[in-house]
N, C-alpha and C. Protein backbone atom coordinates (compact mmCIF):
# COMPACT_ATOMS: atom_id res chain seq x y z
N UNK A 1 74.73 131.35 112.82
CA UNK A 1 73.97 130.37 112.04
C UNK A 1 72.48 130.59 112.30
N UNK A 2 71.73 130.38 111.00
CA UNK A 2 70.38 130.63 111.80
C UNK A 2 70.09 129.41 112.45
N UNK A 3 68.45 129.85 112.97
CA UNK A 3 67.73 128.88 113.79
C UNK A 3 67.19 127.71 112.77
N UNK A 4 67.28 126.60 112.93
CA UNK A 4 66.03 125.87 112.15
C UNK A 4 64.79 125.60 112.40
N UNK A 5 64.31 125.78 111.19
CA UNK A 5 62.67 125.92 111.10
C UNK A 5 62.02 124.32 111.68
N UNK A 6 61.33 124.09 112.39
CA UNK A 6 59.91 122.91 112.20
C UNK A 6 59.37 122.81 110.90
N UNK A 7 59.43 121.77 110.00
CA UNK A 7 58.14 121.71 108.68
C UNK A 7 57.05 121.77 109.52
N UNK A 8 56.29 123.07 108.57
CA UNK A 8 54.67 122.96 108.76
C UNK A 8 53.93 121.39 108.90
N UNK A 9 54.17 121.06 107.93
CA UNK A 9 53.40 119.77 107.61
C UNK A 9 53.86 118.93 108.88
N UNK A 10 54.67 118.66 109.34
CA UNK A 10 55.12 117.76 110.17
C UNK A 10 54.25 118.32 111.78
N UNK A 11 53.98 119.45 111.64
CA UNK A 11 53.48 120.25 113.06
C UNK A 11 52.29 119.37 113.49
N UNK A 12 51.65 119.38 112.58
CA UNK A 12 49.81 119.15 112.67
C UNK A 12 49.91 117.16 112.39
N UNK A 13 51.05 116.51 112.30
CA UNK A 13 50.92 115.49 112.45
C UNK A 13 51.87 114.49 113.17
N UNK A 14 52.47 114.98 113.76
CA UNK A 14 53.73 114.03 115.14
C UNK A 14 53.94 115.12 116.14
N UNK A 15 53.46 114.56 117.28
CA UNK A 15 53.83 114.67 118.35
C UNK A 15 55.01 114.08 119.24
N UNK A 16 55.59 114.72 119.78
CA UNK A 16 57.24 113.74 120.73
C UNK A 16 55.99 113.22 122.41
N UNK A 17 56.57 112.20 122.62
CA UNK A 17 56.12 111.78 123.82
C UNK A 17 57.12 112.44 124.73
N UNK A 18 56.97 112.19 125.82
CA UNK A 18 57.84 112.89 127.07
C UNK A 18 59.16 111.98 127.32
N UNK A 19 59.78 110.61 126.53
CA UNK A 19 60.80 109.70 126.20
C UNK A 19 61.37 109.78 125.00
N UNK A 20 60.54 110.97 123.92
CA UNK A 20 61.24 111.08 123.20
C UNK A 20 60.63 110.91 121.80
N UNK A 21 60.05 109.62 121.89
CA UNK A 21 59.59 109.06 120.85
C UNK A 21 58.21 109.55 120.05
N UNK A 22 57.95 109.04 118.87
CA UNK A 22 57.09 110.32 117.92
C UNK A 22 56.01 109.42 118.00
N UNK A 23 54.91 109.91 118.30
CA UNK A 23 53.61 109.84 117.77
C UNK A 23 52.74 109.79 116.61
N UNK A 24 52.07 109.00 116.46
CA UNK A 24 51.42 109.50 114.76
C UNK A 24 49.85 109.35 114.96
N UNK A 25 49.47 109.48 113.87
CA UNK A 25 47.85 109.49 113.66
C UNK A 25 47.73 108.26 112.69
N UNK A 26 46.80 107.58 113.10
CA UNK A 26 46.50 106.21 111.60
C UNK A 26 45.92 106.48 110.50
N UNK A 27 46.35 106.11 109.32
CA UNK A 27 45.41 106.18 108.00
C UNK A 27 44.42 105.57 107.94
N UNK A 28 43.68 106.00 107.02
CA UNK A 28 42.65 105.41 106.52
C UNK A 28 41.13 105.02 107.10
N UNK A 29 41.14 106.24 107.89
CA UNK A 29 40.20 106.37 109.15
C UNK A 29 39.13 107.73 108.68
N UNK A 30 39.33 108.22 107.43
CA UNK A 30 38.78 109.34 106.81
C UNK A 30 37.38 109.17 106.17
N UNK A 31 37.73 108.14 105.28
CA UNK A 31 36.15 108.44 104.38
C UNK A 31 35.97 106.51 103.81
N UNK A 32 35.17 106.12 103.44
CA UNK A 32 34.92 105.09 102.54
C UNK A 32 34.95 103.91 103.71
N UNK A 33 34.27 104.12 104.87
CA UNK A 33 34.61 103.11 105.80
C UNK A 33 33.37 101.74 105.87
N UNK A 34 32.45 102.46 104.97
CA UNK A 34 31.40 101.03 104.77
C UNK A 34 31.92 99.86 104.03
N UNK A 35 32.97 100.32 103.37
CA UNK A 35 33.04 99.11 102.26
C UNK A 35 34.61 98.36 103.64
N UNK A 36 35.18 98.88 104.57
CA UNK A 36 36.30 98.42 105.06
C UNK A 36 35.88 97.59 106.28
N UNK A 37 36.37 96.42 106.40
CA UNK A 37 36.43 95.33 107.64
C UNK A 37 35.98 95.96 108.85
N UNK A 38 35.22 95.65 110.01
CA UNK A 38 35.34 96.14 111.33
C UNK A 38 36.76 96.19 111.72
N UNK A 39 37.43 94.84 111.89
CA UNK A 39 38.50 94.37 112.25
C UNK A 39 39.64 95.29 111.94
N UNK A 40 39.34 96.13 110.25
CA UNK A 40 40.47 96.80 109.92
C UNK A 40 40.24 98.73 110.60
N UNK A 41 38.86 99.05 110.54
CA UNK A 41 38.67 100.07 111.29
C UNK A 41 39.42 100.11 112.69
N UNK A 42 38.78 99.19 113.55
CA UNK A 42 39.28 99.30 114.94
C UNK A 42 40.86 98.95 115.07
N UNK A 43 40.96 98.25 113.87
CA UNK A 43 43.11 98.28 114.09
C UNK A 43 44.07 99.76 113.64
N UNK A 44 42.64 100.38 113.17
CA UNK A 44 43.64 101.93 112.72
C UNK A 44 42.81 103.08 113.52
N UNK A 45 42.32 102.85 114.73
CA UNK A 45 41.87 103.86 114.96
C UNK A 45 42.75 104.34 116.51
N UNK A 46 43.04 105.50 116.64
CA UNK A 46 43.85 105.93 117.73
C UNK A 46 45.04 106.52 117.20
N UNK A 47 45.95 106.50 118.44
CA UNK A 47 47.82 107.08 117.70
C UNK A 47 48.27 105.96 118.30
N UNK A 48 49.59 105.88 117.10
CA UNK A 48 50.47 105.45 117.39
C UNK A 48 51.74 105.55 117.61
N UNK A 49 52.29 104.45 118.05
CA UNK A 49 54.10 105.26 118.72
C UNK A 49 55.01 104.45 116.89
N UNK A 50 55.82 105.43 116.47
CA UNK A 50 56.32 105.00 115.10
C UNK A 50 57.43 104.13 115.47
N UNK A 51 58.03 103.33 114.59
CA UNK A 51 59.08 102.55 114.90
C UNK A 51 60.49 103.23 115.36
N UNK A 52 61.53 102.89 115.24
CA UNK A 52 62.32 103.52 115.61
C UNK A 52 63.44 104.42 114.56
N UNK A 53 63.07 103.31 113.64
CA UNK A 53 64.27 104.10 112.32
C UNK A 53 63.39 105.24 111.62
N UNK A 54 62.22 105.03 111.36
CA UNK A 54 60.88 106.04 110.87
C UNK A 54 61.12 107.22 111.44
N UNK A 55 61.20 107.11 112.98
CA UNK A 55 61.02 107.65 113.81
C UNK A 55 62.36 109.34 114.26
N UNK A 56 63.42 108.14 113.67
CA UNK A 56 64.91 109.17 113.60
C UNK A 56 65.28 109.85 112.21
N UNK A 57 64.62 109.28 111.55
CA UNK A 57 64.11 110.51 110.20
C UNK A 57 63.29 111.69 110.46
N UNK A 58 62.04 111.47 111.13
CA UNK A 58 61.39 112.73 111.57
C UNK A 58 61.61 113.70 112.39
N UNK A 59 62.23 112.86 113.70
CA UNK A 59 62.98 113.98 114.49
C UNK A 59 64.08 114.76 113.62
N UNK A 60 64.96 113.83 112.64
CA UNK A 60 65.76 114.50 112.21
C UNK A 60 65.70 116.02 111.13
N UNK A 61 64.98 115.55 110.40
CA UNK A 61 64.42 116.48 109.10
C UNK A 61 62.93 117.39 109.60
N UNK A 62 62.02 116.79 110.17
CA UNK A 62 60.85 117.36 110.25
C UNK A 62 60.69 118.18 111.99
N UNK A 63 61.10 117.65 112.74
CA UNK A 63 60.78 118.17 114.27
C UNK A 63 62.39 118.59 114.75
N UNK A 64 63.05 119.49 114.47
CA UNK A 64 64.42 119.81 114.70
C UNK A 64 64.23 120.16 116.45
N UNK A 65 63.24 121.42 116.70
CA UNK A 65 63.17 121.80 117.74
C UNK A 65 61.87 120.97 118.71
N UNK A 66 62.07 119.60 118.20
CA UNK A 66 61.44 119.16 118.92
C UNK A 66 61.66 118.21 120.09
């Protein structure tokens, strides 16, 4: 059987923590941030840990060998 591939796309945006669980990057942290809330900047800025059902989709389909 072959090996399965990693999606590209999925490479450059989830990381596995060392428990397992996936990492993400926040939206909306790119461009147009004068017109957006302080309140809503500083609530999307950093990573985050994804929920858990989100989370067993990506391992499943996107991070095989991960």
């Amino acid at each position: 059987m072959p090996k399965m591939k990693t999606k590209s796309s999925a490479k450059g945006r989830f990381t596995l923590t060392a428990t397992g669980k996936v990492k993400f990057n926040s939206a909306y942290r790119r461009h147009r941030l004068l017109t957006k809330s302080k309140a809503a900047k500083e609530r999307n800025q950093g990573t985050k840990i994804m929920c858990d059902a989100d989370a067993r989709k990506v391992k499943r389909y996107m991070l095989p060998n991960g």
